[in-house]
PDB file of N, CA and C in Angstrom:
ATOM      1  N   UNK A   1     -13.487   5.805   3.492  1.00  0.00           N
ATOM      2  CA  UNK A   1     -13.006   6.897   2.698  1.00  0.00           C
ATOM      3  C   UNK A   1     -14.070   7.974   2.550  1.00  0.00           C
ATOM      4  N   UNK A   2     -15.005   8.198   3.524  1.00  0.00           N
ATOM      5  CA  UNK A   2     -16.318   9.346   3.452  1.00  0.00           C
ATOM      6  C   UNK A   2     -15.713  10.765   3.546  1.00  0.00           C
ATOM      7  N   UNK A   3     -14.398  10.550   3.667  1.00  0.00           N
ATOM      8  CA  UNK A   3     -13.568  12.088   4.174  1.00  0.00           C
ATOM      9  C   UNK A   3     -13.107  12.746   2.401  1.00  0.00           C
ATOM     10  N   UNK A   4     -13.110  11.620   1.773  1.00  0.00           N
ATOM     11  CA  UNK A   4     -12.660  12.014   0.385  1.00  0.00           C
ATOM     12  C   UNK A   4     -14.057  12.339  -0.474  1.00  0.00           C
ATOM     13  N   UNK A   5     -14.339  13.368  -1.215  1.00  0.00           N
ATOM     14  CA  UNK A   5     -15.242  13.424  -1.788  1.00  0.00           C
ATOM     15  C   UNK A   5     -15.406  12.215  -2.799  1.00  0.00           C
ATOM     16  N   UNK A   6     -17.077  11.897  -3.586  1.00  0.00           N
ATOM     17  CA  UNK A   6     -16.977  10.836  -4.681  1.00  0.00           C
ATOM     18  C   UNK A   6     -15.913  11.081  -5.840  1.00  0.00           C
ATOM     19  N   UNK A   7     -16.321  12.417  -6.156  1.00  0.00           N
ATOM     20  CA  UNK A   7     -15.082  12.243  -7.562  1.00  0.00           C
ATOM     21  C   UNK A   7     -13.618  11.929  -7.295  1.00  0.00           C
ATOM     22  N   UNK A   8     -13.336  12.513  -6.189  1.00  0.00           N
ATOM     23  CA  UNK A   8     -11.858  12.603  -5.677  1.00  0.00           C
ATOM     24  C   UNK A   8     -11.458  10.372  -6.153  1.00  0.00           C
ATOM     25  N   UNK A   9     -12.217  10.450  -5.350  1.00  0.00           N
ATOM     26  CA  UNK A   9     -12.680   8.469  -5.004  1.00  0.00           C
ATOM     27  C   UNK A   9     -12.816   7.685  -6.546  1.00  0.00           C
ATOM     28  N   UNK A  10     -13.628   8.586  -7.526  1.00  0.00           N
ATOM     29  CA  UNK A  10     -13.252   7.768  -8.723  1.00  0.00           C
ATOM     30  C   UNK A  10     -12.229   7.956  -9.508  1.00  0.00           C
ATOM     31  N   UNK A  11     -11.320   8.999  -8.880  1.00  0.00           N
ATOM     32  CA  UNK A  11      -9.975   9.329 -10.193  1.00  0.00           C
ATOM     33  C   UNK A  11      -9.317   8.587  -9.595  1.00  0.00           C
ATOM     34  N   UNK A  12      -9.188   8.185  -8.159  1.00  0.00           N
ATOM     35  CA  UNK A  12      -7.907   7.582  -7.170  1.00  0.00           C
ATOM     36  C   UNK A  12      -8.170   5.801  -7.380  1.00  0.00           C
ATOM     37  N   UNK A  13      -9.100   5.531  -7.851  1.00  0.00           N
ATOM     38  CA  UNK A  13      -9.567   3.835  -6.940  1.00  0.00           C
ATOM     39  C   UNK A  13      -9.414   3.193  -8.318  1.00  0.00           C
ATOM     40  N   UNK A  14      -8.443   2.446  -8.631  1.00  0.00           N
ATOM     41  CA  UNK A  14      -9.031   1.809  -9.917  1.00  0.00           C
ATOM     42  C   UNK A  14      -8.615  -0.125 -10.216  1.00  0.00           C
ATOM     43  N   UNK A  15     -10.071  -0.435 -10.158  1.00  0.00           N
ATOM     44  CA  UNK A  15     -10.574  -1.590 -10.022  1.00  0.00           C
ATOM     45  C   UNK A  15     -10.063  -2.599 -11.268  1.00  0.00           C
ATOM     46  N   UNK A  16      -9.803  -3.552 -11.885  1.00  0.00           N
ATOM     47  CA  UNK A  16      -9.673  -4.208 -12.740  1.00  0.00           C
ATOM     48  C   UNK A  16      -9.702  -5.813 -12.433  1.00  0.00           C
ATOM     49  N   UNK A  17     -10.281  -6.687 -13.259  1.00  0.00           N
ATOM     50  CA  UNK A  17      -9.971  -8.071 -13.132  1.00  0.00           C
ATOM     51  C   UNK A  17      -9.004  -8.446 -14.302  1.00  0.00           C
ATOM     52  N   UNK A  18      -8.322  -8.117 -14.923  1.00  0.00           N
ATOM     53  CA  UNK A  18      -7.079  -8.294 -15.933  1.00  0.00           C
ATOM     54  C   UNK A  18      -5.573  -8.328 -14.432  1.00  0.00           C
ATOM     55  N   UNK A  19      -4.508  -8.701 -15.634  1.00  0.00           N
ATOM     56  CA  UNK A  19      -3.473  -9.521 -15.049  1.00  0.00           C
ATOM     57  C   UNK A  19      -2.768  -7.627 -14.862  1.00  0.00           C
ATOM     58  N   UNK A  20      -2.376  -7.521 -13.259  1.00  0.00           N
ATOM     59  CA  UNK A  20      -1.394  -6.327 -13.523  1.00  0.00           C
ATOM     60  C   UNK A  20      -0.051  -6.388 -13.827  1.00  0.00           C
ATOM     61  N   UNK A  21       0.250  -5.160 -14.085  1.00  0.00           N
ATOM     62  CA  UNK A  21       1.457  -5.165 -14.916  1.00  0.00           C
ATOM     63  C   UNK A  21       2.525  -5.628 -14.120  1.00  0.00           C
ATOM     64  N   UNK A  22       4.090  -5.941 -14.625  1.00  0.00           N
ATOM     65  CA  UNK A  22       4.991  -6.166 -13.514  1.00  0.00           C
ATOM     66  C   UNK A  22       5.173  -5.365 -12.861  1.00  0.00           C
ATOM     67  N   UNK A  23       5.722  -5.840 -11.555  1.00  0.00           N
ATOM     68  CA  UNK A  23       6.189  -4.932 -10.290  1.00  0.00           C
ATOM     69  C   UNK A  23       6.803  -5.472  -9.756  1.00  0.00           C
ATOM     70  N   UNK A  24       7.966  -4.872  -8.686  1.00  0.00           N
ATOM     71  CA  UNK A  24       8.666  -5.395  -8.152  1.00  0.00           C
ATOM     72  C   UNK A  24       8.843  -4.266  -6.785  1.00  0.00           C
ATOM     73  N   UNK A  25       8.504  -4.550  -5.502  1.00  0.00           N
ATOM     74  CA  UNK A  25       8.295  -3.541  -4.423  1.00  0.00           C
ATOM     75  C   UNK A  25       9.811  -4.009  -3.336  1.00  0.00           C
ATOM     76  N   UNK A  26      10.907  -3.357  -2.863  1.00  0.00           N
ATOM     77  CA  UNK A  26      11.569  -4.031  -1.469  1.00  0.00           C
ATOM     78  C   UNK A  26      10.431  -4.309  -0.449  1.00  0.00           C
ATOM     79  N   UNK A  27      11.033  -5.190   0.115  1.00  0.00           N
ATOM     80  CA  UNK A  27      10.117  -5.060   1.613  1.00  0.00           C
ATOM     81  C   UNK A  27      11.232  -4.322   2.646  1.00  0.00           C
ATOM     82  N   UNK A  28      10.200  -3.319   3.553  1.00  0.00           N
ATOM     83  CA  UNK A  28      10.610  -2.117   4.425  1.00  0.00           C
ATOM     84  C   UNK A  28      10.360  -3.306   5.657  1.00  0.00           C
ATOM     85  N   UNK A  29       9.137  -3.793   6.093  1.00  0.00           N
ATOM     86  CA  UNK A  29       8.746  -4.190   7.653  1.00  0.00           C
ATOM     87  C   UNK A  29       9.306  -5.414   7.509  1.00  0.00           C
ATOM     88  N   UNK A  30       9.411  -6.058   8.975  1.00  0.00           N
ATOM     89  CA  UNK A  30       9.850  -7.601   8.851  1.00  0.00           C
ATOM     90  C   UNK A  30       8.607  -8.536   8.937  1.00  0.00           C
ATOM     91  N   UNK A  31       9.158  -9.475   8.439  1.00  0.00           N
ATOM     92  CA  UNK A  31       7.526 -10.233   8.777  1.00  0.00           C
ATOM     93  C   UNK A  31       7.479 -10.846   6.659  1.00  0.00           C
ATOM     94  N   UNK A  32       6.138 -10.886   6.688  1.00  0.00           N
ATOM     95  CA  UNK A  32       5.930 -11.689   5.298  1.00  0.00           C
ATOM     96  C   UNK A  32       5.603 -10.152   4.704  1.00  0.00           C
ATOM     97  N   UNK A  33       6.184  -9.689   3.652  1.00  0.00           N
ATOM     98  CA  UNK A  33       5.564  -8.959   2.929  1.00  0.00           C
ATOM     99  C   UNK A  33       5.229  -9.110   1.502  1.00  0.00           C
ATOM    100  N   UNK A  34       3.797  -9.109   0.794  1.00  0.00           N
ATOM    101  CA  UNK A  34       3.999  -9.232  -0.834  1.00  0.00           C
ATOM    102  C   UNK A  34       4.746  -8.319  -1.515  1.00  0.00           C
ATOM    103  N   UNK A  35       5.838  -8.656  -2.279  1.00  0.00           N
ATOM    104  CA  UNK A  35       6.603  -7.611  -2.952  1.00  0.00           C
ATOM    105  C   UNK A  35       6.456  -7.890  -4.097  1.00  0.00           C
ATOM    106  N   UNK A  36       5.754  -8.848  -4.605  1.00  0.00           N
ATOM    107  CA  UNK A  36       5.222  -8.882  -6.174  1.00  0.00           C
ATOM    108  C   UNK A  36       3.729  -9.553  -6.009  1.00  0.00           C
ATOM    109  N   UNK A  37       3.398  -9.878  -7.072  1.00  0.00           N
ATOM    110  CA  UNK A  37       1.682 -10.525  -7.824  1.00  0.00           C
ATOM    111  C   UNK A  37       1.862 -11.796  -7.656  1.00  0.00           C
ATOM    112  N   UNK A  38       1.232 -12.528  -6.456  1.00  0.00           N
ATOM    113  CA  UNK A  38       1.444 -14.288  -6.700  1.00  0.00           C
ATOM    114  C   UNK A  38      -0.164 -14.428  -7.340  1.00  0.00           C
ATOM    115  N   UNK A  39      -0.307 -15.093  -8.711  1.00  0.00           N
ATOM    116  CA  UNK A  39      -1.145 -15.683  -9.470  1.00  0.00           C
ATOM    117  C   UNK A  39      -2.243 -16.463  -8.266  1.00  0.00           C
ATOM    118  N   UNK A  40      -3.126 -16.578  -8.617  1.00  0.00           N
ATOM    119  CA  UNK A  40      -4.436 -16.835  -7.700  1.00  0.00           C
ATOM    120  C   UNK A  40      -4.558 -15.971  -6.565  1.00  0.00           C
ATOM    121  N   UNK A  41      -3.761 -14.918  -6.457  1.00  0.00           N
ATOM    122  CA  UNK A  41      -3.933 -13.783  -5.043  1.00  0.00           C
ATOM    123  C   UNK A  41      -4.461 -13.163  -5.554  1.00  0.00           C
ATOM    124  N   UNK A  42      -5.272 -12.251  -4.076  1.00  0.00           N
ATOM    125  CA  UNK A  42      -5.593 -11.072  -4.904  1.00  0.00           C
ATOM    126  C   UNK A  42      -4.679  -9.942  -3.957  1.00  0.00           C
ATOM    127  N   UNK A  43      -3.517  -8.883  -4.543  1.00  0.00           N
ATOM    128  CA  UNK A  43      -2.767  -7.906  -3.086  1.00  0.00           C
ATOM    129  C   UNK A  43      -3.309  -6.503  -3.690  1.00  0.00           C
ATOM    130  N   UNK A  44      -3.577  -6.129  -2.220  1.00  0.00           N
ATOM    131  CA  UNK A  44      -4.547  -5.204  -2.356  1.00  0.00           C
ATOM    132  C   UNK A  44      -3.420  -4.089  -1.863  1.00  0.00           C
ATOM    133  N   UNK A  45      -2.853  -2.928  -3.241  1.00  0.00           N
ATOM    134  CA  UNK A  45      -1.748  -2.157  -2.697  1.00  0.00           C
ATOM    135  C   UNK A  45      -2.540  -0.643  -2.383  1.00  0.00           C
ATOM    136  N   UNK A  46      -1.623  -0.141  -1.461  1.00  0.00           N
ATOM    137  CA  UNK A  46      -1.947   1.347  -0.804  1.00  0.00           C
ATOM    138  C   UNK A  46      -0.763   1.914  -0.779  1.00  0.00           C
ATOM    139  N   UNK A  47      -0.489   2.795  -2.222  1.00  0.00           N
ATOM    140  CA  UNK A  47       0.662   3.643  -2.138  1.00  0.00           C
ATOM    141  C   UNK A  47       0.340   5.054  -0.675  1.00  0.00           C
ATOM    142  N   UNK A  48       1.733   4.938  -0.702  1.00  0.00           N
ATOM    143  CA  UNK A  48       1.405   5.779   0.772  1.00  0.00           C
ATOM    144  C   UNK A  48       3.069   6.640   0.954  1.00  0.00           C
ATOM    145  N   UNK A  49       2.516   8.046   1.528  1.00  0.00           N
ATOM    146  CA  UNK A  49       3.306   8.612   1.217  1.00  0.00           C
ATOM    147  C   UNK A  49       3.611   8.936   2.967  1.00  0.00           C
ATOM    148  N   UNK A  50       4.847   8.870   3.933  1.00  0.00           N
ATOM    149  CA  UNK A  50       4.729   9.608   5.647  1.00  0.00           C
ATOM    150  C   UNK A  50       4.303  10.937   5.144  1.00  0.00           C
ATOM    151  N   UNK A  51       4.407  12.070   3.941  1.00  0.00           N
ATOM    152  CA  UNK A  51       4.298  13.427   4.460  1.00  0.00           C
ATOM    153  C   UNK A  51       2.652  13.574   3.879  1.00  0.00           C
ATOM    154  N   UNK A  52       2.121  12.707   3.659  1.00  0.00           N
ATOM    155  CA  UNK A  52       0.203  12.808   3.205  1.00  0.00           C
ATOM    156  C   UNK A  52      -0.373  12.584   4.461  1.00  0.00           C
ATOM    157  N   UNK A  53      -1.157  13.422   4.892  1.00  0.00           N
ATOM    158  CA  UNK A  53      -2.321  13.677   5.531  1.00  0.00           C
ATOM    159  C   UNK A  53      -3.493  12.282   5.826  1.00  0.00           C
ATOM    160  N   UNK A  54      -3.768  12.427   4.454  1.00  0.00           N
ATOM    161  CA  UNK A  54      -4.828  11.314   4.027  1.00  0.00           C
ATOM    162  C   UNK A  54      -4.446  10.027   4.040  1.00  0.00           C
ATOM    163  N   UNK A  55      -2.997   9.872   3.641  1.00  0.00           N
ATOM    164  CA  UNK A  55      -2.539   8.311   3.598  1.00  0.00           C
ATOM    165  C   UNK A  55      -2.522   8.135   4.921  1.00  0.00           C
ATOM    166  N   UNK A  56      -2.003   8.711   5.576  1.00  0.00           N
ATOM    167  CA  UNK A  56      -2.083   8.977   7.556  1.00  0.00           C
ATOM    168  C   UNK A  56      -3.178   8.139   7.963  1.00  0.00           C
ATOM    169  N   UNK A  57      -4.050   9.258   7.698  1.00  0.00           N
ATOM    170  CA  UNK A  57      -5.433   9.080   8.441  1.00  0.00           C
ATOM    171  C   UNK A  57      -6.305   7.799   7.296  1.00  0.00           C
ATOM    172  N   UNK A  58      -6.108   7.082   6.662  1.00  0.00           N
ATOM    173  CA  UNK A  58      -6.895   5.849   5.986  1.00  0.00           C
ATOM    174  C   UNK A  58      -5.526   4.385   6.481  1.00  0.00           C
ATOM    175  N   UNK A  59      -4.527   4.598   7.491  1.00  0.00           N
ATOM    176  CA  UNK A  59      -4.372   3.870   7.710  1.00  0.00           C
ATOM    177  C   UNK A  59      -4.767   2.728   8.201  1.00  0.00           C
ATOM    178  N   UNK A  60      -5.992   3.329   9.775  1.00  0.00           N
ATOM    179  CA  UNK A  60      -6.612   2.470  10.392  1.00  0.00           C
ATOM    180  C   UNK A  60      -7.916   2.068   9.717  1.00  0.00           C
ATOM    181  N   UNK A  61      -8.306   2.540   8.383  1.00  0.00           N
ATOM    182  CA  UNK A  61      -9.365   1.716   7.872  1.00  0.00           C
ATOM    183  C   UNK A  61      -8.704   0.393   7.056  1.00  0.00           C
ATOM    184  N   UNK A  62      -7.272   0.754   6.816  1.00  0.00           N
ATOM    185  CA  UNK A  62      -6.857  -0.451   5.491  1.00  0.00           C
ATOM    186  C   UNK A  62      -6.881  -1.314   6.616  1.00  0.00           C
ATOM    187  N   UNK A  63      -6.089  -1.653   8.194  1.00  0.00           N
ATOM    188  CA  UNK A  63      -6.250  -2.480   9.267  1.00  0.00           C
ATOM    189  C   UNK A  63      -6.939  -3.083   9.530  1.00  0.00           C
ATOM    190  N   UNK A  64      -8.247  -2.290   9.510  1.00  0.00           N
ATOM    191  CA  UNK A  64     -10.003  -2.884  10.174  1.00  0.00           C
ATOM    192  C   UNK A  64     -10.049  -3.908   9.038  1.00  0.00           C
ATOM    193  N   UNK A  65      -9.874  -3.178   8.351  1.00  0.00           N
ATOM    194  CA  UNK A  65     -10.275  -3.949   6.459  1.00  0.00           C
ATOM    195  C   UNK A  65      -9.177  -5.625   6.704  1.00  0.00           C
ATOM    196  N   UNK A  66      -7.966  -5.122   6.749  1.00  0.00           N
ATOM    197  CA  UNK A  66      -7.096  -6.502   6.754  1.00  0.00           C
ATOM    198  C   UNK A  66      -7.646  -7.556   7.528  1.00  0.00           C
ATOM    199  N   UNK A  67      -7.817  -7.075   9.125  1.00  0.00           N
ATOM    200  CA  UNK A  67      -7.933  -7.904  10.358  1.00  0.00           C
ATOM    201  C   UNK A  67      -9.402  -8.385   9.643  1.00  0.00           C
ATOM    202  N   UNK A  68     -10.435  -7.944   9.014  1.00  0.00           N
ATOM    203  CA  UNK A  68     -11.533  -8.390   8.875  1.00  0.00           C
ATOM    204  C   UNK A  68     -11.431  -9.773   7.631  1.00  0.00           C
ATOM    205  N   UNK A  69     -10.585  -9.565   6.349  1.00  0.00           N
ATOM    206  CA  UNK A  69     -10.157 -10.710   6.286  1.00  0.00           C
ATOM    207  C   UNK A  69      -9.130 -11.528   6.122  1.00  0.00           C
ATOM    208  N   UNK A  70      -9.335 -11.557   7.507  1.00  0.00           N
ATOM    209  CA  UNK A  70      -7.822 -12.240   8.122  1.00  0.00           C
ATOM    210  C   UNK A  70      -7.657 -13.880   7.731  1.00  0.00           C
ATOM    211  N   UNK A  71      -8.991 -14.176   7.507  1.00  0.00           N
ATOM    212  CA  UNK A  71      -9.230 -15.780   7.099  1.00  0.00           C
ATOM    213  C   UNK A  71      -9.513 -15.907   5.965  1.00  0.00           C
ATOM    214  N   UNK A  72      -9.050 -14.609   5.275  1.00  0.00           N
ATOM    215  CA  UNK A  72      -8.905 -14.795   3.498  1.00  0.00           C
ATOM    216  C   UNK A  72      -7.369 -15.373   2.887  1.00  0.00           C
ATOM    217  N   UNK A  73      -6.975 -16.781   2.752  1.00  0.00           N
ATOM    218  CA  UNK A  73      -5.418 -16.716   2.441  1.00  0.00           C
ATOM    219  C   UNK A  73      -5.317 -16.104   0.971  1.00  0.00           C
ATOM    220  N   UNK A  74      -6.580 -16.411   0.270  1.00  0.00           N
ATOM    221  CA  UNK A  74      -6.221 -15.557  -1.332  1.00  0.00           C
ATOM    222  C   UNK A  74      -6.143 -13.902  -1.150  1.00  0.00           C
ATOM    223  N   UNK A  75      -6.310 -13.293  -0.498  1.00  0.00           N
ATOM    224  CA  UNK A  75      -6.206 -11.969  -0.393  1.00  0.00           C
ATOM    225  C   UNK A  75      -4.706 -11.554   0.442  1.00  0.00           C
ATOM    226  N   UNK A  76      -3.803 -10.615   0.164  1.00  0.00           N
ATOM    227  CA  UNK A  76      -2.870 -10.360   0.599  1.00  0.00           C
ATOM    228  C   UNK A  76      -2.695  -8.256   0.767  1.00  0.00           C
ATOM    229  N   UNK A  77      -2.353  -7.853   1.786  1.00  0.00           N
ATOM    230  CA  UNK A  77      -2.392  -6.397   1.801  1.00  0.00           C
ATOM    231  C   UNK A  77      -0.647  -5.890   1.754  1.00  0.00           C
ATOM    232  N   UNK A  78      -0.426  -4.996   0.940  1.00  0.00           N
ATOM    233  CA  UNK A  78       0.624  -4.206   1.315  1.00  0.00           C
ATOM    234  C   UNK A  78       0.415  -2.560   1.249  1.00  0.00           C
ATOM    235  N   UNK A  79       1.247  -1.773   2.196  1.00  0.00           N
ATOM    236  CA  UNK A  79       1.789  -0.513   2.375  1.00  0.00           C
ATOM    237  C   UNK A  79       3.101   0.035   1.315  1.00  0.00           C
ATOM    238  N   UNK A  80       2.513   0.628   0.923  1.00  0.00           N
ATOM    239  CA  UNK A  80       3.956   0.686  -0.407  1.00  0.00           C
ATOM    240  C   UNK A  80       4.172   2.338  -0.216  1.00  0.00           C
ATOM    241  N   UNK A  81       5.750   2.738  -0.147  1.00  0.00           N
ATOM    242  CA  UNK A  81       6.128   4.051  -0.139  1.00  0.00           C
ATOM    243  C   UNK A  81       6.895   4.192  -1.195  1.00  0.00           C
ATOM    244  N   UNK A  82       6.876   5.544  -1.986  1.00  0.00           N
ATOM    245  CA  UNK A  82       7.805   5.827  -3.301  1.00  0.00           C
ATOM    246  C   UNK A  82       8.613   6.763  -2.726  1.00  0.00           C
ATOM    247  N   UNK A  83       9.570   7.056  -3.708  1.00  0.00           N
ATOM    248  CA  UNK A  83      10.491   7.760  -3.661  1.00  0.00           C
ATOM    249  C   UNK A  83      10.399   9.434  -3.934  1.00  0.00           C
ATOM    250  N   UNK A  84       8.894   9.801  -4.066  1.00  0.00           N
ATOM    251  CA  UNK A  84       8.327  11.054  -3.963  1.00  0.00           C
ATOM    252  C   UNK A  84       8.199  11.594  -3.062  1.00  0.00           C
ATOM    253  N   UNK A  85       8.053  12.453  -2.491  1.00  0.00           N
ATOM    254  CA  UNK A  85       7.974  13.213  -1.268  1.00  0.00           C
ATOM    255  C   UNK A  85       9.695  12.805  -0.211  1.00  0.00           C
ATOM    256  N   UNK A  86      10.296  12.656  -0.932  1.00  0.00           N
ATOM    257  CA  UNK A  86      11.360  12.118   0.019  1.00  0.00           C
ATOM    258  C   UNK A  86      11.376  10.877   1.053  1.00  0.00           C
ATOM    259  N   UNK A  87      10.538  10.012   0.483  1.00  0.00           N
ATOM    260  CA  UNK A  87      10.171   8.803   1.202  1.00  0.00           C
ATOM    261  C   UNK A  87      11.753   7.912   0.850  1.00  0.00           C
ATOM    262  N   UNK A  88      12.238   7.401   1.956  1.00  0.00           N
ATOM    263  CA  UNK A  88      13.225   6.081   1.874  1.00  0.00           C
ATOM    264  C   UNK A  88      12.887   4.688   2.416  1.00  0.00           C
ATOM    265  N   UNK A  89      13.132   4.038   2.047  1.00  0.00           N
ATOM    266  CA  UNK A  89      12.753   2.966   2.867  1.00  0.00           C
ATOM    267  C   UNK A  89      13.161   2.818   4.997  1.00  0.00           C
ATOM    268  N   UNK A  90      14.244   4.086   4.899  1.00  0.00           N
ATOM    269  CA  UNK A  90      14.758   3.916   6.474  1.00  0.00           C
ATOM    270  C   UNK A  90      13.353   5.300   7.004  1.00  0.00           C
ATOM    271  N   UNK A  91      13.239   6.021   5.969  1.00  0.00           N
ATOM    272  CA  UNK A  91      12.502   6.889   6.553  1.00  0.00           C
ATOM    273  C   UNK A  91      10.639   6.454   6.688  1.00  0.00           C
ATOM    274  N   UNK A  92      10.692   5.502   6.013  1.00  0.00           N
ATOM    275  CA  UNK A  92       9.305   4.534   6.357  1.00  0.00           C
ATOM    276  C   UNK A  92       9.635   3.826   7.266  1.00  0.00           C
ATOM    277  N   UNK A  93      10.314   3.094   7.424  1.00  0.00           N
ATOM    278  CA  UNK A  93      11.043   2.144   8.845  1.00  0.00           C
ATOM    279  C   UNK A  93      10.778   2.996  10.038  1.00  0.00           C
ATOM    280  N   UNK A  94      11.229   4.345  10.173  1.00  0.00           N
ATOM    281  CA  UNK A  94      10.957   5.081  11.256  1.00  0.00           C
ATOM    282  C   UNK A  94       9.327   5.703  11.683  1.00  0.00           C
ATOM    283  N   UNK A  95       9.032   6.322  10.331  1.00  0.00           N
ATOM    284  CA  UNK A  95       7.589   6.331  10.564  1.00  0.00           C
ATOM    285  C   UNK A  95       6.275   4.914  11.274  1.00  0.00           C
ATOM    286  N   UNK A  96       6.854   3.631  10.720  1.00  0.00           N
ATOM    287  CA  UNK A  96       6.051   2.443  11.302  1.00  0.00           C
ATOM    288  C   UNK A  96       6.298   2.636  12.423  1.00  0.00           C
ATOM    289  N   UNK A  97       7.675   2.409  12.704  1.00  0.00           N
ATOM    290  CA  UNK A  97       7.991   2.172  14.286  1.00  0.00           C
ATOM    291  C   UNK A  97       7.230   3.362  15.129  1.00  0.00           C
ATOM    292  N   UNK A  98       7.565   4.751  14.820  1.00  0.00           N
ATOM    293  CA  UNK A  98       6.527   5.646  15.263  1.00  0.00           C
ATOM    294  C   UNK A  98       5.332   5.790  15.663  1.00  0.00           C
ATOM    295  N   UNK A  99       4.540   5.479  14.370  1.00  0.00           N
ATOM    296  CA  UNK A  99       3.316   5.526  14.669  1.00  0.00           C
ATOM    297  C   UNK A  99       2.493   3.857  14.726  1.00  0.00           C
ATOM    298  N   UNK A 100       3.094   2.901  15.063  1.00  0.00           N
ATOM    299  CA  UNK A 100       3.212   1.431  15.285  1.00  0.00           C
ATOM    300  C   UNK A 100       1.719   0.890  14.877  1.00  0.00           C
ATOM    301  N   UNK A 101       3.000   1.250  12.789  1.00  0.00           N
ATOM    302  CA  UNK A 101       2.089   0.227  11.958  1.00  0.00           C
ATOM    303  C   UNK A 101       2.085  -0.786  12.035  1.00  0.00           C
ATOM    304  N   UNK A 102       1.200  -1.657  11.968  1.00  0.00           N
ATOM    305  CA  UNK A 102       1.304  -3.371  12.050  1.00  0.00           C
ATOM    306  C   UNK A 102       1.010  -3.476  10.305  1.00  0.00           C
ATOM    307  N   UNK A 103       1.105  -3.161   9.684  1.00  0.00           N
ATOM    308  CA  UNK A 103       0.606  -3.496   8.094  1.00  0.00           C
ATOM    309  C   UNK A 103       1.635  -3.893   7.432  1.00  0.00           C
ATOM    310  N   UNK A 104       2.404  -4.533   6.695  1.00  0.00           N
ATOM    311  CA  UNK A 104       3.061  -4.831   5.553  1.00  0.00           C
ATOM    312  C   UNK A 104       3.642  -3.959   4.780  1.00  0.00           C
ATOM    313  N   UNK A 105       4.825  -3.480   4.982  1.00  0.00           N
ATOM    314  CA  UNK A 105       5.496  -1.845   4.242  1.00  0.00           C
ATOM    315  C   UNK A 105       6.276  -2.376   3.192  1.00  0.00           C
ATOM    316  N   UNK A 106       6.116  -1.654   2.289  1.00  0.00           N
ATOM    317  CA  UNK A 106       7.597  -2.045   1.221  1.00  0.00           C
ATOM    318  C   UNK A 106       7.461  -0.758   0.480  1.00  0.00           C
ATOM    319  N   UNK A 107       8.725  -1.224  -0.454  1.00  0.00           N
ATOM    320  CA  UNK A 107       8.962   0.335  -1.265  1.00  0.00           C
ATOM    321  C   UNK A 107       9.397  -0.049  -2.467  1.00  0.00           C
ATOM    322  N   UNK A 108       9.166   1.310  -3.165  1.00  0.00           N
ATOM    323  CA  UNK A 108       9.152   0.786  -4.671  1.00  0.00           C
ATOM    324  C   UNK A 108       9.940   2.094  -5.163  1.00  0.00           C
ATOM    325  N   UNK A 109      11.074   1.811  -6.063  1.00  0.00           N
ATOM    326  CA  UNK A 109      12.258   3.091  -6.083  1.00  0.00           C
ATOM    327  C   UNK A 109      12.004   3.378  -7.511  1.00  0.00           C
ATOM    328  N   UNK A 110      10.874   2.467  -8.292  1.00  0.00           N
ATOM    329  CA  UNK A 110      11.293   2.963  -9.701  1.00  0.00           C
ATOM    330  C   UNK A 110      11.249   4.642  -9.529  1.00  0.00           C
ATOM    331  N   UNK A 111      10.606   4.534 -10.717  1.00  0.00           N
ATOM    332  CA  UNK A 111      10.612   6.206 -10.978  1.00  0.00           C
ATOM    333  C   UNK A 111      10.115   7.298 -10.281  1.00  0.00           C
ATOM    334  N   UNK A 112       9.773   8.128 -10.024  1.00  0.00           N
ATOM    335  CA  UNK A 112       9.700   9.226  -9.362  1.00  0.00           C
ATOM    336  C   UNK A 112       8.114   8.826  -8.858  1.00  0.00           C
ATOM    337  N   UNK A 113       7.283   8.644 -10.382  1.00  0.00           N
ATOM    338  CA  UNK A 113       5.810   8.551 -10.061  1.00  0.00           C
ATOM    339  C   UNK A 113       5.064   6.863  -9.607  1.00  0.00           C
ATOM    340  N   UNK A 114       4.487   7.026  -8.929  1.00  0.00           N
ATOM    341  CA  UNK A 114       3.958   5.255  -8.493  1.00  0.00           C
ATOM    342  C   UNK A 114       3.617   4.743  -9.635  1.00  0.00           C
ATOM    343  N   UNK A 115       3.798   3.512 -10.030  1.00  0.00           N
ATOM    344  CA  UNK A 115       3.407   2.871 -11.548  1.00  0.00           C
ATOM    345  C   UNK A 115       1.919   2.518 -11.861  1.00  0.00           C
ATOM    346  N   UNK A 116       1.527   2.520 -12.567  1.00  0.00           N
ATOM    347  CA  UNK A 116       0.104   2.447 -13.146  1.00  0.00           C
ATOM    348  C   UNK A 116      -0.324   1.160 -12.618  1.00  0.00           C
ATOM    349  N   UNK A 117      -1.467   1.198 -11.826  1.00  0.00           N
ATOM    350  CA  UNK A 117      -1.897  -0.320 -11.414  1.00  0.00           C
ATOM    351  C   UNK A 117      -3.117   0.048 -11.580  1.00  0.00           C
ATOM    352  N   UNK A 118      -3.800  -1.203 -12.573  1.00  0.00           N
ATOM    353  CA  UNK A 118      -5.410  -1.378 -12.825  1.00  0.00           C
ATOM    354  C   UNK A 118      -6.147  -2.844 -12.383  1.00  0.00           C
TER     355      UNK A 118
END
């Protein structure tokens, strides 16, 4: 993330060891996706928008990052798209296939804004 300035990096990133709140994500890709919090995991989410720039281009670091621990079973990654920017779950379906994400997609329809995760 050296493309994002530091401050940008501390309003966006936020770290916590407390229990997060509920959630409930569809899964978009096929395959295993986390669509909620399994207790002793840790899922490491990346709201992500197809019409962001930046979510674009930090795709292939969340990858490097996954494939690196790939022999972590307590760690779990998902790709999560909202319903902002005109994101659907068919219109993330098309973007993977497009630009041939291998990552874990799902979507989350609550409200307009992505939900508070600490």
């Amino acid at each position: 993330m050296s493309y994002i300035p530091d401050r940008m990096k501390r309003a966006t990133n936020h770290f916590g060891d407390g229990a997060a709140p509920e959630f409930a994500f569809q899964a978009v890709s096929e395959g295993a996706v986390p669509t909620t919090a399994t207790p002793g995991k840790i899922l490491v989410i990346d709201f992500f928008g197809t019409w962001c720039p930046l979510c674009i281009a930090e795709l292939p670091e969340i990858v490097r990052v996954r494939t690196g621990l790939q022999n972590r079973r307590d760690i779990e990654f998902v790709v999560v798209g909202t319903n902002t920017g005109g994101n659907t779950p068919a219109r993330l379906r098309a973007f993977a296939r497009r630009q041939h994400v291998t990552l874990p997609l799902a979507f989350y329809q609550g409200k307009k804004r992505t939900p508070h995760l600490v």
